[in-house]
PDB file of N, CA and C in Angstrom:
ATOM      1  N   UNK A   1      24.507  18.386  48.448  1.00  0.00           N
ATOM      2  CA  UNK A   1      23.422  19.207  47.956  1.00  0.00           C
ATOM      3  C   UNK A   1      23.941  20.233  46.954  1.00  0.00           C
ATOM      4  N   UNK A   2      25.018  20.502  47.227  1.00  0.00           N
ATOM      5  CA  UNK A   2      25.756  21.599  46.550  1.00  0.00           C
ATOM      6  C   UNK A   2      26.273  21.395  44.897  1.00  0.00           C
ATOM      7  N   UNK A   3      26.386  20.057  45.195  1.00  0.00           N
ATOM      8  CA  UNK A   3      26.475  18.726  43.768  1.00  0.00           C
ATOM      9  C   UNK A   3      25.485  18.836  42.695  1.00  0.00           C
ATOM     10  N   UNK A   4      24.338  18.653  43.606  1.00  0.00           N
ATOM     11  CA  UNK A   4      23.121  18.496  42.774  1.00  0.00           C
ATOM     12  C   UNK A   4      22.774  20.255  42.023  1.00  0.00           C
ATOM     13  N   UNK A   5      22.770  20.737  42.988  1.00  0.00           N
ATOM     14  CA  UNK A   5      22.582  22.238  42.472  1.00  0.00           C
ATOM     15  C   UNK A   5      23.388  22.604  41.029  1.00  0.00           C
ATOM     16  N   UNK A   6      24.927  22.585  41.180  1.00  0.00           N
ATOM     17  CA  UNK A   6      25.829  22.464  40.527  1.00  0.00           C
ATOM     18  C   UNK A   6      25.179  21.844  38.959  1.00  0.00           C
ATOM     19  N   UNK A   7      24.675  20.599  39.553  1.00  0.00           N
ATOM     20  CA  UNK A   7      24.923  20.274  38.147  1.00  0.00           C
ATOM     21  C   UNK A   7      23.378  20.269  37.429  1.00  0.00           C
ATOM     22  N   UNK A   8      22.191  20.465  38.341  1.00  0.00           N
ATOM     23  CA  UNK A   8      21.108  21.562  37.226  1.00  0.00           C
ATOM     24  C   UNK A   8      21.358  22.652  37.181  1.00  0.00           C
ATOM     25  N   UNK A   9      22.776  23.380  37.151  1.00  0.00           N
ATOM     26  CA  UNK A   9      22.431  24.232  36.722  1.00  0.00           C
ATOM     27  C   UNK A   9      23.424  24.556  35.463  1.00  0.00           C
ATOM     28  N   UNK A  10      24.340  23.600  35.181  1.00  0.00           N
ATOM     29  CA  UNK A  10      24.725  22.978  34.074  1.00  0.00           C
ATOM     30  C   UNK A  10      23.782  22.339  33.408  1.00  0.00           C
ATOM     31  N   UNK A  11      22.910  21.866  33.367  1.00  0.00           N
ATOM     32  CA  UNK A  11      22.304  20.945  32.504  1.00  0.00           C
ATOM     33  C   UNK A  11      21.230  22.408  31.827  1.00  0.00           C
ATOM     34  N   UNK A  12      20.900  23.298  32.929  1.00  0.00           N
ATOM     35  CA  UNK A  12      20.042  24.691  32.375  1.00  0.00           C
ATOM     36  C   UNK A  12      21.320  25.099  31.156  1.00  0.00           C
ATOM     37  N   UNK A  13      22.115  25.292  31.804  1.00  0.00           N
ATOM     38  CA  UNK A  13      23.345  25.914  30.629  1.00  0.00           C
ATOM     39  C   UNK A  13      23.378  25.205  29.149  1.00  0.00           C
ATOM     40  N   UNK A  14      23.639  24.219  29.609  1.00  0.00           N
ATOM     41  CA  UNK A  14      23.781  23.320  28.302  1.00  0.00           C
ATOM     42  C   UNK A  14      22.417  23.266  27.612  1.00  0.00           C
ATOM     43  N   UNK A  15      21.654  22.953  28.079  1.00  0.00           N
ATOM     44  CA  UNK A  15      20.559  22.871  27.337  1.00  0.00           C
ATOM     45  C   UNK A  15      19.075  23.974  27.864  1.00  0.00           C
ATOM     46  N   UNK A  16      19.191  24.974  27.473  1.00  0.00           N
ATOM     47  CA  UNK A  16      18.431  26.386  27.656  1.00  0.00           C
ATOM     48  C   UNK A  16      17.009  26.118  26.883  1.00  0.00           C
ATOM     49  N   UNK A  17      16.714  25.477  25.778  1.00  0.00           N
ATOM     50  CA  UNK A  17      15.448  25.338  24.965  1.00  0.00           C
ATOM     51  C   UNK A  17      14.530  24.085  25.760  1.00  0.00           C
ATOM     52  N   UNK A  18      15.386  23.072  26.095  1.00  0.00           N
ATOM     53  CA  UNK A  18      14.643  21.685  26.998  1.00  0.00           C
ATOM     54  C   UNK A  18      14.456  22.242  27.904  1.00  0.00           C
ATOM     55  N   UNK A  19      15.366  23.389  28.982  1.00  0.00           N
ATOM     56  CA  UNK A  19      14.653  23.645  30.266  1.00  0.00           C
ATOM     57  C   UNK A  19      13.641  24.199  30.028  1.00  0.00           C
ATOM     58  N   UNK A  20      13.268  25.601  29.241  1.00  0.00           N
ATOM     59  CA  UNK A  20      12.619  26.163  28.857  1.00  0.00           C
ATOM     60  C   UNK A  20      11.255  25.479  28.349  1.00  0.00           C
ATOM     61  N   UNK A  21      11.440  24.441  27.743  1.00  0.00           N
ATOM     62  CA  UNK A  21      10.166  23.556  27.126  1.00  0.00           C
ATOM     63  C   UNK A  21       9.338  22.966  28.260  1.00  0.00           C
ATOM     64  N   UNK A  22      10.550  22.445  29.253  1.00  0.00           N
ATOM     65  CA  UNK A  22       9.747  21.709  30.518  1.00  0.00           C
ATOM     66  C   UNK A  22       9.592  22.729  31.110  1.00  0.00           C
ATOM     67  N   UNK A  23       9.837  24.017  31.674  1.00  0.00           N
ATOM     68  CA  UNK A  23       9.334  24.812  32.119  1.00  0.00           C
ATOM     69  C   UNK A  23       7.604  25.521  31.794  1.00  0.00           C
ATOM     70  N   UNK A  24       7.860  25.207  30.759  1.00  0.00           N
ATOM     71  CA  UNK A  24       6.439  25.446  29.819  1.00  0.00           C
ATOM     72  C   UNK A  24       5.280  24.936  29.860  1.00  0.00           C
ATOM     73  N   UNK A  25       5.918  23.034  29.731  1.00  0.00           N
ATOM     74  CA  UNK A  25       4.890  22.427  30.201  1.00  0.00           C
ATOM     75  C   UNK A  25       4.324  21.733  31.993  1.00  0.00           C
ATOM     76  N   UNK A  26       4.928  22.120  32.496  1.00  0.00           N
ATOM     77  CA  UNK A  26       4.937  22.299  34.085  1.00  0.00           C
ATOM     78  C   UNK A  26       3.872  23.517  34.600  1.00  0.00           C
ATOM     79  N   UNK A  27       4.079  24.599  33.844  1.00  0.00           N
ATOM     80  CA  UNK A  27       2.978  25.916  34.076  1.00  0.00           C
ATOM     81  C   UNK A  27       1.777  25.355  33.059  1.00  0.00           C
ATOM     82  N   UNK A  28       2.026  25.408  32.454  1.00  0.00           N
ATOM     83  CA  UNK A  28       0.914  25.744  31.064  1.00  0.00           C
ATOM     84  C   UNK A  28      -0.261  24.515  31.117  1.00  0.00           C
ATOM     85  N   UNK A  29       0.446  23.263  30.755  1.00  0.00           N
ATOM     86  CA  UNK A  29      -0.367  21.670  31.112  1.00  0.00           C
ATOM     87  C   UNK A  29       0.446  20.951  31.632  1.00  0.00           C
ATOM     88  N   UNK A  30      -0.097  20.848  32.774  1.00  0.00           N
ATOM     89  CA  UNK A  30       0.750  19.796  33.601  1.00  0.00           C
ATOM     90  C   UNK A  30       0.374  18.265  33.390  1.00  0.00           C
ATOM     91  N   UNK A  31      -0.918  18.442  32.622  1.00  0.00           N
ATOM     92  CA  UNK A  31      -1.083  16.540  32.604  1.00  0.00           C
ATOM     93  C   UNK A  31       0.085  16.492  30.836  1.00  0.00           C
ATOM     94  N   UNK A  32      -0.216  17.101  30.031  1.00  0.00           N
ATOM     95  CA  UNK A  32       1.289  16.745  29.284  1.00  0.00           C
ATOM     96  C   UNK A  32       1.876  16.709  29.695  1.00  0.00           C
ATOM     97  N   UNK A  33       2.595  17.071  30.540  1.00  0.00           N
ATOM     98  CA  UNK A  33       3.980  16.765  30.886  1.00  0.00           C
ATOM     99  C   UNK A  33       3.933  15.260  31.324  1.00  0.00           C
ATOM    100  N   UNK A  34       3.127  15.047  31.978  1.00  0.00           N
ATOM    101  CA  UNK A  34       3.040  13.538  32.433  1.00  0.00           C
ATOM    102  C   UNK A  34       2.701  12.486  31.392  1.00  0.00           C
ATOM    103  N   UNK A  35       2.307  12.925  30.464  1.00  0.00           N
ATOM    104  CA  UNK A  35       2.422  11.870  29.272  1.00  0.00           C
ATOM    105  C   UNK A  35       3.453  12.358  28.924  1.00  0.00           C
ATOM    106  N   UNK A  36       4.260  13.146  28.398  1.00  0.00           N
ATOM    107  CA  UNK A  36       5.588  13.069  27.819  1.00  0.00           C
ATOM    108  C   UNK A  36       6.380  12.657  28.708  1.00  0.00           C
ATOM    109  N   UNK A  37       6.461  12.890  30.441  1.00  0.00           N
ATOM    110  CA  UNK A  37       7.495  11.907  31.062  1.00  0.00           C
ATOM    111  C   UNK A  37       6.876  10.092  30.852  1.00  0.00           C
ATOM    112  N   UNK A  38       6.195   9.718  30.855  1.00  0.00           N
ATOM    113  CA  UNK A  38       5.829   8.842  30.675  1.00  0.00           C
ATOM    114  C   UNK A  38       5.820   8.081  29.277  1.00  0.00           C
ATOM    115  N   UNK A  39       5.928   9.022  28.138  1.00  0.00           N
ATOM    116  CA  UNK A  39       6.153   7.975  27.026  1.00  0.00           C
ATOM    117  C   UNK A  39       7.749   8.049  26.859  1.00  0.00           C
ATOM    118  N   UNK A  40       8.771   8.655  27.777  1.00  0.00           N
ATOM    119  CA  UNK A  40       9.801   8.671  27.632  1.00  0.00           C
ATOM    120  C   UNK A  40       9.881   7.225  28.625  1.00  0.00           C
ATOM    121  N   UNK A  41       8.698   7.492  29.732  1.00  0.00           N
ATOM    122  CA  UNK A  41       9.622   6.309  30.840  1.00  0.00           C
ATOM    123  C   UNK A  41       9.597   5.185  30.625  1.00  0.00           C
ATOM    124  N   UNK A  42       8.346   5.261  29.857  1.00  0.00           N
ATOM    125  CA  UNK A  42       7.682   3.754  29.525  1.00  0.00           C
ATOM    126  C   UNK A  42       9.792   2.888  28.466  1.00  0.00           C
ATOM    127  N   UNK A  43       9.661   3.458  27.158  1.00  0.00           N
ATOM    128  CA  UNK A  43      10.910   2.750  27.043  1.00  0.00           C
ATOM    129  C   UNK A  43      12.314   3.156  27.538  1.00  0.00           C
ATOM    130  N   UNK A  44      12.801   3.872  28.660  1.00  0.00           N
ATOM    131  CA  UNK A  44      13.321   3.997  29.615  1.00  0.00           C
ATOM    132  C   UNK A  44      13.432   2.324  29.905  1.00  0.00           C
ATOM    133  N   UNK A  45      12.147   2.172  30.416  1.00  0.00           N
ATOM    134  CA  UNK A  45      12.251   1.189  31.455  1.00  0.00           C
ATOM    135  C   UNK A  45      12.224   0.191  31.010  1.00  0.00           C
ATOM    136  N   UNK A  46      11.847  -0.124  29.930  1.00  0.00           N
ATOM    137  CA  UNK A  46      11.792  -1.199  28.941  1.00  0.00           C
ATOM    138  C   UNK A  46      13.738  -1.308  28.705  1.00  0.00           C
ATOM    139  N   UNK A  47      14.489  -0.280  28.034  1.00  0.00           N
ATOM    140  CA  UNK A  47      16.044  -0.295  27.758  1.00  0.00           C
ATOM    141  C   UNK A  47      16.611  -0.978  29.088  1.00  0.00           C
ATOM    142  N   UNK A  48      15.991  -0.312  30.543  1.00  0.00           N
ATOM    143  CA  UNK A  48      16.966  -0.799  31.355  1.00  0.00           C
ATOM    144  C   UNK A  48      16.560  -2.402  31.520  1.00  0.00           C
ATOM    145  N   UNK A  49      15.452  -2.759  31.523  1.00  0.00           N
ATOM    146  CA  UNK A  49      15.268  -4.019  32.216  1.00  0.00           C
ATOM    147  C   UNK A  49      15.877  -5.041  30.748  1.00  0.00           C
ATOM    148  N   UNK A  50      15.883  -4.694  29.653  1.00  0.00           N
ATOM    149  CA  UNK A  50      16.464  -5.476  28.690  1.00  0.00           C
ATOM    150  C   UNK A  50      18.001  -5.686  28.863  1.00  0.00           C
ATOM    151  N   UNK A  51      18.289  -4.925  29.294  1.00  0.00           N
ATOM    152  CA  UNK A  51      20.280  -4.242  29.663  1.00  0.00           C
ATOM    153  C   UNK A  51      20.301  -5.600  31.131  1.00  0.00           C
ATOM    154  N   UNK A  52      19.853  -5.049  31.966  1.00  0.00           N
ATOM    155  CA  UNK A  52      19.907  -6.147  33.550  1.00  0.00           C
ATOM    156  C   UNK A  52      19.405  -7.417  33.007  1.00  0.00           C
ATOM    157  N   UNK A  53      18.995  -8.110  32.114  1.00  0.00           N
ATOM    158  CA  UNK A  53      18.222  -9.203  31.703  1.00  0.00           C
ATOM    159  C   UNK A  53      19.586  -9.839  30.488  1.00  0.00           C
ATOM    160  N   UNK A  54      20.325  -9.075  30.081  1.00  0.00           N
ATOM    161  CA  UNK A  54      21.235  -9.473  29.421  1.00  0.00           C
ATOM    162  C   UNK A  54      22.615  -9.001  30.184  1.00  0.00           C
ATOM    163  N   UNK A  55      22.579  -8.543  31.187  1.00  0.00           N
ATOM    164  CA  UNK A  55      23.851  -8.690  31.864  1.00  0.00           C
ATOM    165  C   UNK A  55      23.404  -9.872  33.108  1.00  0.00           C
ATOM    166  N   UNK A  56      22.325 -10.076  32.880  1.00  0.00           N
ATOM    167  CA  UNK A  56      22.516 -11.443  33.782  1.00  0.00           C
ATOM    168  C   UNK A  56      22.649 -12.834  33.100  1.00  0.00           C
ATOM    169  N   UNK A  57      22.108 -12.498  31.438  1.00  0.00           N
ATOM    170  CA  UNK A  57      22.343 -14.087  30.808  1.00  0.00           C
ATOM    171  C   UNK A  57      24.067 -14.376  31.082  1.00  0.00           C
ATOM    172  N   UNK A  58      24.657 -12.939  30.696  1.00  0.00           N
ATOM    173  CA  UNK A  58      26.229 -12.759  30.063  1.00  0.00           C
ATOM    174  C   UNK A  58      26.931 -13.268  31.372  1.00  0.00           C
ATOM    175  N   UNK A  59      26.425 -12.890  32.865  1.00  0.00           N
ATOM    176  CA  UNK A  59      26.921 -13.825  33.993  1.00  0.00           C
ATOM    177  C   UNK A  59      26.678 -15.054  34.493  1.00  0.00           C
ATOM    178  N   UNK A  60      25.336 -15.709  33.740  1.00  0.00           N
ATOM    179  CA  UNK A  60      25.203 -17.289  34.046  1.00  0.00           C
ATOM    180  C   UNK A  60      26.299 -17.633  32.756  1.00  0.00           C
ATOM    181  N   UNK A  61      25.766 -17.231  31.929  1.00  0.00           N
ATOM    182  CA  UNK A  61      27.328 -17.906  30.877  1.00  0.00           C
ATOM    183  C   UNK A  61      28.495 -17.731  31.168  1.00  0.00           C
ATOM    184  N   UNK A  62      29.051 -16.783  31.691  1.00  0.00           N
ATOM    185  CA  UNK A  62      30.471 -16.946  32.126  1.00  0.00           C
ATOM    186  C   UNK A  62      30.587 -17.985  33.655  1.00  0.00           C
ATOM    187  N   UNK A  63      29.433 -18.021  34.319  1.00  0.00           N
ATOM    188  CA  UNK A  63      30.229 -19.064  35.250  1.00  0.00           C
ATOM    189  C   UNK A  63      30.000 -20.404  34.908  1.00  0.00           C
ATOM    190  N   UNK A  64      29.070 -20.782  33.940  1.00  0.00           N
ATOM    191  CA  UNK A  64      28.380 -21.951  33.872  1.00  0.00           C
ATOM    192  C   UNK A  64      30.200 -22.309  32.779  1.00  0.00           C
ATOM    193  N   UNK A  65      30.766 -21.311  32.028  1.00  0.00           N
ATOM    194  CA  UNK A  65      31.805 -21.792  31.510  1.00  0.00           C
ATOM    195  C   UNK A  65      32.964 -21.742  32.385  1.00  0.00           C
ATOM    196  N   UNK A  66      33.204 -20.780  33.517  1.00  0.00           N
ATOM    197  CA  UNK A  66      33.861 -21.230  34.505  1.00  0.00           C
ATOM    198  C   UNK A  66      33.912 -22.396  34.952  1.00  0.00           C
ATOM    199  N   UNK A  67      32.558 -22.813  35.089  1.00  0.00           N
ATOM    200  CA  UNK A  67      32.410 -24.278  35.712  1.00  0.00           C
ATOM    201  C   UNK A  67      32.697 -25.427  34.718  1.00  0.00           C
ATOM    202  N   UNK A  68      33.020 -25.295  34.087  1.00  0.00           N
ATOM    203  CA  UNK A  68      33.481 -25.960  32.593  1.00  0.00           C
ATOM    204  C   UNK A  68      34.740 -26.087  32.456  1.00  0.00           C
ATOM    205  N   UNK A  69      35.397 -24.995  33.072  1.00  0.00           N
ATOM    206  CA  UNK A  69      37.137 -24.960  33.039  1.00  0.00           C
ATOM    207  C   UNK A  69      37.350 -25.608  34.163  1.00  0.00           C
ATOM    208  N   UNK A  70      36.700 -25.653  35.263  1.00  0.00           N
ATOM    209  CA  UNK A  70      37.566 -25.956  36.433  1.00  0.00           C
ATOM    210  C   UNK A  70      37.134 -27.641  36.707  1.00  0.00           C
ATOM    211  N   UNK A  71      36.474 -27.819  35.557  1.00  0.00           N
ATOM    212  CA  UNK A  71      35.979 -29.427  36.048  1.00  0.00           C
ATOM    213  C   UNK A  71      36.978 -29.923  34.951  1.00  0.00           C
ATOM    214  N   UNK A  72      37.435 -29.394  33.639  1.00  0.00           N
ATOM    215  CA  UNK A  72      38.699 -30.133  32.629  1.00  0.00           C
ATOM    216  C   UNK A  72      40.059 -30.173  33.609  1.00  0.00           C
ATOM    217  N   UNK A  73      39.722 -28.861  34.386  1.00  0.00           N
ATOM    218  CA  UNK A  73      41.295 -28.717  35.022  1.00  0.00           C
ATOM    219  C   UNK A  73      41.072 -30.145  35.969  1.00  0.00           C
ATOM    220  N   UNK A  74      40.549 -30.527  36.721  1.00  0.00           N
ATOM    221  CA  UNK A  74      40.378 -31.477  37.404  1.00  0.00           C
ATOM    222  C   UNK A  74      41.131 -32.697  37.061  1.00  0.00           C
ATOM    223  N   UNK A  75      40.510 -32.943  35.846  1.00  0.00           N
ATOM    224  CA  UNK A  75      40.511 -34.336  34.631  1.00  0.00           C
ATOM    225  C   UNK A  75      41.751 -34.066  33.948  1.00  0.00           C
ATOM    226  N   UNK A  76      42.747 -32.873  34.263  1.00  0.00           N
ATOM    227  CA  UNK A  76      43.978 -33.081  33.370  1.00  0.00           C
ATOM    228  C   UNK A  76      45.123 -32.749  34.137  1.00  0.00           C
ATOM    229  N   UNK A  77      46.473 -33.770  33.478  1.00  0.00           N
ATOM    230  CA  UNK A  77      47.388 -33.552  34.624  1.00  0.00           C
ATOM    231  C   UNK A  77      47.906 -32.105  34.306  1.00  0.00           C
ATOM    232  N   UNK A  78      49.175 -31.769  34.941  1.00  0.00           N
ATOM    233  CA  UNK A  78      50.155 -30.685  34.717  1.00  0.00           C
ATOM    234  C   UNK A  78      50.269 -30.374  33.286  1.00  0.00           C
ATOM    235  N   UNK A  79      50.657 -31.365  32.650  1.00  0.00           N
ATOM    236  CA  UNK A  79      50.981 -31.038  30.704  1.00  0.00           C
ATOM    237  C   UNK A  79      49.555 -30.261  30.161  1.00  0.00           C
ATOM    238  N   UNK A  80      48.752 -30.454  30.754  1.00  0.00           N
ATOM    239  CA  UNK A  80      47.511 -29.649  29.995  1.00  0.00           C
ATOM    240  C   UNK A  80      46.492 -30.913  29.216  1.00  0.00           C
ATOM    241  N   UNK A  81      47.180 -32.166  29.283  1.00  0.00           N
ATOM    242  CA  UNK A  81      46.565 -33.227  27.865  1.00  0.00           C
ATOM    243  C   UNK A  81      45.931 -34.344  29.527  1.00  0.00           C
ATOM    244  N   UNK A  82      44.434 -34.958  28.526  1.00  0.00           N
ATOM    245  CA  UNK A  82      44.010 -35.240  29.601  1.00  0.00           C
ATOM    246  C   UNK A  82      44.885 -36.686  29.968  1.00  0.00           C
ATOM    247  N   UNK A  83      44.366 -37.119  31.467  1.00  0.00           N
ATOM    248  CA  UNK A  83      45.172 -37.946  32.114  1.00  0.00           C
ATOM    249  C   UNK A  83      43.945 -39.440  31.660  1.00  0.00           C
ATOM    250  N   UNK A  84      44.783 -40.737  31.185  1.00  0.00           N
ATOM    251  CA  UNK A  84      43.973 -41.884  31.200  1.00  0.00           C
ATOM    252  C   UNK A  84      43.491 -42.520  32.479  1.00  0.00           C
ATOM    253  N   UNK A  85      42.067 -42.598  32.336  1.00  0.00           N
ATOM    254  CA  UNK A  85      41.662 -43.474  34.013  1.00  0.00           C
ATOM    255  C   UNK A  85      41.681 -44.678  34.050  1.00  0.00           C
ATOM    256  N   UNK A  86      42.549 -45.487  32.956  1.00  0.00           N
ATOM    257  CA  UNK A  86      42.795 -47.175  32.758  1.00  0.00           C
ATOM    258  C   UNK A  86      43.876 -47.239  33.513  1.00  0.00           C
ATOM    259  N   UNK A  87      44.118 -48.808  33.607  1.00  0.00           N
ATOM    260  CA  UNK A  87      44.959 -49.078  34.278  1.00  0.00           C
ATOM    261  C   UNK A  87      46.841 -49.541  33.719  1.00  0.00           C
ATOM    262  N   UNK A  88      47.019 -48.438  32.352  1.00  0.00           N
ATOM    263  CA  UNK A  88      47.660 -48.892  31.563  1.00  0.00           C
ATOM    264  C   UNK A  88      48.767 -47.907  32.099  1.00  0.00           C
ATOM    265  N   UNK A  89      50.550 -48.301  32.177  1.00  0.00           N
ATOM    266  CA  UNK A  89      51.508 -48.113  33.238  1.00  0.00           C
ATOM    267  C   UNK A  89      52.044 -46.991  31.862  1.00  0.00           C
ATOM    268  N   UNK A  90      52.324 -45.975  33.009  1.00  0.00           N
ATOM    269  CA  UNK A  90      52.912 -45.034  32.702  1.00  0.00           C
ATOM    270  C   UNK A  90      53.677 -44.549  31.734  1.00  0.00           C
ATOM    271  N   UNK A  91      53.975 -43.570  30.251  1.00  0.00           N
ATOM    272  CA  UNK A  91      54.998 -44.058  29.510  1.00  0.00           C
ATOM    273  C   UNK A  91      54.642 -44.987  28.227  1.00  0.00           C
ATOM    274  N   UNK A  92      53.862 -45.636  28.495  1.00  0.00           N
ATOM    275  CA  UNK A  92      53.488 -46.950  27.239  1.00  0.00           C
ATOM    276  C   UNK A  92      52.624 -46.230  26.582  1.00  0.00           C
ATOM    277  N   UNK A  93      52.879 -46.601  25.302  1.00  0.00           N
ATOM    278  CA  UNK A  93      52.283 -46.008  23.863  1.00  0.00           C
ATOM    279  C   UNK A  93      51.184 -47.002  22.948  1.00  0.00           C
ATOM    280  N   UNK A  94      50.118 -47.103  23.254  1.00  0.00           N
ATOM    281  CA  UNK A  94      49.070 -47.753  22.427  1.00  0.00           C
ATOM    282  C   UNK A  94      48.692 -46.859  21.283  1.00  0.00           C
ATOM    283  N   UNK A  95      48.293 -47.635  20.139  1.00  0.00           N
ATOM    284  CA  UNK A  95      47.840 -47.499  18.828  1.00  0.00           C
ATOM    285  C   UNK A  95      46.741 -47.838  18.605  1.00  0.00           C
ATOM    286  N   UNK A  96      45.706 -47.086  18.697  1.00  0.00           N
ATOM    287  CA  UNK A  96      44.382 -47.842  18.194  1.00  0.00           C
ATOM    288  C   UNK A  96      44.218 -47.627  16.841  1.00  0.00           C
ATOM    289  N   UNK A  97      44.086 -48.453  15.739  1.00  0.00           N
ATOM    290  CA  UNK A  97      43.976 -48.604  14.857  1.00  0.00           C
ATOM    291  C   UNK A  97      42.272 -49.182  14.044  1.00  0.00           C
ATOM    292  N   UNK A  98      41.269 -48.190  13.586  1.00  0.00           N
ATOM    293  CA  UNK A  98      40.054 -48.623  13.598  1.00  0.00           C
ATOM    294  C   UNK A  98      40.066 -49.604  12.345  1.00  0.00           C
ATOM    295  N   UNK A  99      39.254 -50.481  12.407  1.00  0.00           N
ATOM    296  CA  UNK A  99      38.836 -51.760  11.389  1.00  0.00           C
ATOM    297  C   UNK A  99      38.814 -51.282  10.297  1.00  0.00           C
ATOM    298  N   UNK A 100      39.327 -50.784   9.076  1.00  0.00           N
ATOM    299  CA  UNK A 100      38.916 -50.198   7.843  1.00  0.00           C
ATOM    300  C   UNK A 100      38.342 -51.373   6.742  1.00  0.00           C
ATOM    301  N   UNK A 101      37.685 -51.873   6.395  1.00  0.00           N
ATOM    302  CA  UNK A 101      37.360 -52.199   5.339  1.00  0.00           C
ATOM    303  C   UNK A 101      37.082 -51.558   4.103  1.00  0.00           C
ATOM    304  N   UNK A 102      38.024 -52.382   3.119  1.00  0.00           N
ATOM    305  CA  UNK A 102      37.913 -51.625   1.539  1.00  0.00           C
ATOM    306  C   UNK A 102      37.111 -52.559   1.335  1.00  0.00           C
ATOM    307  N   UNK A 103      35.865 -51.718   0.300  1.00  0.00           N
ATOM    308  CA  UNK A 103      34.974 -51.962  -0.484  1.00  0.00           C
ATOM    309  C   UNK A 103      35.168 -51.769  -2.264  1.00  0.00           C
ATOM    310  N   UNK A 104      35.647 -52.765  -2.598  1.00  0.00           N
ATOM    311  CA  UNK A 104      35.676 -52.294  -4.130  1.00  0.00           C
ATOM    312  C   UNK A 104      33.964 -53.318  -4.797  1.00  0.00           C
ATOM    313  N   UNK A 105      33.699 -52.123  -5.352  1.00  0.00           N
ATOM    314  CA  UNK A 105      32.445 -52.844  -6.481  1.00  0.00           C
ATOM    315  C   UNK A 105      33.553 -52.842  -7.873  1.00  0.00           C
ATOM    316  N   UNK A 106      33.084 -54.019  -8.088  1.00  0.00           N
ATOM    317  CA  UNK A 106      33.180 -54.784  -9.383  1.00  0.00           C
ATOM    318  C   UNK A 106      33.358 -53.652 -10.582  1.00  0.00           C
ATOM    319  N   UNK A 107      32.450 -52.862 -10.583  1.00  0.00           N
ATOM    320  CA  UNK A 107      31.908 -51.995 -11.804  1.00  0.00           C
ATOM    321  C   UNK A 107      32.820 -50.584 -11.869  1.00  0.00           C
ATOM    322  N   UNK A 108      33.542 -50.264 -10.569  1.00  0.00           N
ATOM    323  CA  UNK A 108      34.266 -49.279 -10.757  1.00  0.00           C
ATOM    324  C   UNK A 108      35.319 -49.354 -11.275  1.00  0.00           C
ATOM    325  N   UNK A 109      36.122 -50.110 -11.121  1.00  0.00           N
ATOM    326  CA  UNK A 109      37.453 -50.252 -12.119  1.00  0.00           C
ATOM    327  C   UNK A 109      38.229 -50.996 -11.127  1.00  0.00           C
ATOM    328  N   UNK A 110      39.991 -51.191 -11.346  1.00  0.00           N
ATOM    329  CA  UNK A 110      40.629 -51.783 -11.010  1.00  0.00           C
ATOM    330  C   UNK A 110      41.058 -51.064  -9.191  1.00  0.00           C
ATOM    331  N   UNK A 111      41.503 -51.694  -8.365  1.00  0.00           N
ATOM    332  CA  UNK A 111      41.875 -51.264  -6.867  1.00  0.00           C
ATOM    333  C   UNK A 111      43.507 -51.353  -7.205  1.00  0.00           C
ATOM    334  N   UNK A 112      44.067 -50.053  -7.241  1.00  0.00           N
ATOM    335  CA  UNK A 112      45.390 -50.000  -7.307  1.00  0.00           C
ATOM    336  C   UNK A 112      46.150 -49.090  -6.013  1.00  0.00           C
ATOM    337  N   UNK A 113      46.795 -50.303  -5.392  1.00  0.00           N
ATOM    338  CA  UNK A 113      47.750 -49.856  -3.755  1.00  0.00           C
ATOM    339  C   UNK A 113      48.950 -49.687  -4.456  1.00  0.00           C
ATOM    340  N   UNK A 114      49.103 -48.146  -4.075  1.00  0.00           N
ATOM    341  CA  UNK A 114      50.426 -47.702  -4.430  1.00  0.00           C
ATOM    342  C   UNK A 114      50.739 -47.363  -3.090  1.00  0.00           C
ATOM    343  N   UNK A 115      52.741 -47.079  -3.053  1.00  0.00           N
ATOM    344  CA  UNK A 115      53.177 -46.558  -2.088  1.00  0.00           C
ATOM    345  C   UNK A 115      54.491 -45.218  -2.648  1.00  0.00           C
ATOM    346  N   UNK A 116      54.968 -44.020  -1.996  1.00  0.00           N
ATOM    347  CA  UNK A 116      55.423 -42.924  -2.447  1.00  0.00           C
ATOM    348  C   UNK A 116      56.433 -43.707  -1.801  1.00  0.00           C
ATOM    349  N   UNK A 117      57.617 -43.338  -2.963  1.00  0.00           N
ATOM    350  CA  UNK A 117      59.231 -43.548  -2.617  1.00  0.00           C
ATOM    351  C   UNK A 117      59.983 -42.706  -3.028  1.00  0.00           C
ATOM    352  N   UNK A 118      60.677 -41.694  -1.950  1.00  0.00           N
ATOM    353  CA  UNK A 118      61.238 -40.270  -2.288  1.00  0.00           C
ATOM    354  C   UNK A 118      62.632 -40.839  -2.692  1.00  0.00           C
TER     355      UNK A 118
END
């Protein structure tokens, strides 16, 4: 209790014209005051529920990507690179090499295969 006291009476210190104003309107018109707490609360409450509404997207995204890490970790051995689920023996090195077909049209000019010799 001693807390609370403490610290309105810091907040009187620090700010002497706002206490004074709400003091004012507390005696003088009390239904202003209730529209001015109220057009303060109204986006008050609007800031907080936007704040809790985006600290909850920011925690489905971090676990939904948690859950993203721990299902690669699954699927990969120790080295970090994923592990093959064929039945091809350990060590052996395949080359897949995709079908390339060259297309030369007629009209572009000559197809010249060169090779670099340092």
């Amino acid at each position: 209790m001693k807390s609370f006291f403490s610290f309105v009476w810091d907040l009187v210190k620090r700010n002497p014209f706002i206490t004074l104003l709400i003091v004012m309107f507390l005696i003088a018109a009390p239904q202003l005051l209730g529209i001015f707490a109220l057009l303060l609360f109204i986006p008050l409450t609007i800031i907080v529920v936007c704040a809790l509404v985006i600290a909850w997207r920011v925690h489905k995204l971090r676990k939904s990507m948690e859950d993203q890490l721990r299902n690669n970790q699954r699927h990969t051995s120790g080295s970090g690179y994923r592990t093959s689920s064929s039945s091809e023996a350990e060590g052996k090195v395949t080359v897949h090499i995709p079908h390339q077909e060259t297309r030369i049209n007629d009209e572009v000019g000559e197809y010249v295969d060169f090779k670099e010799e340092k």
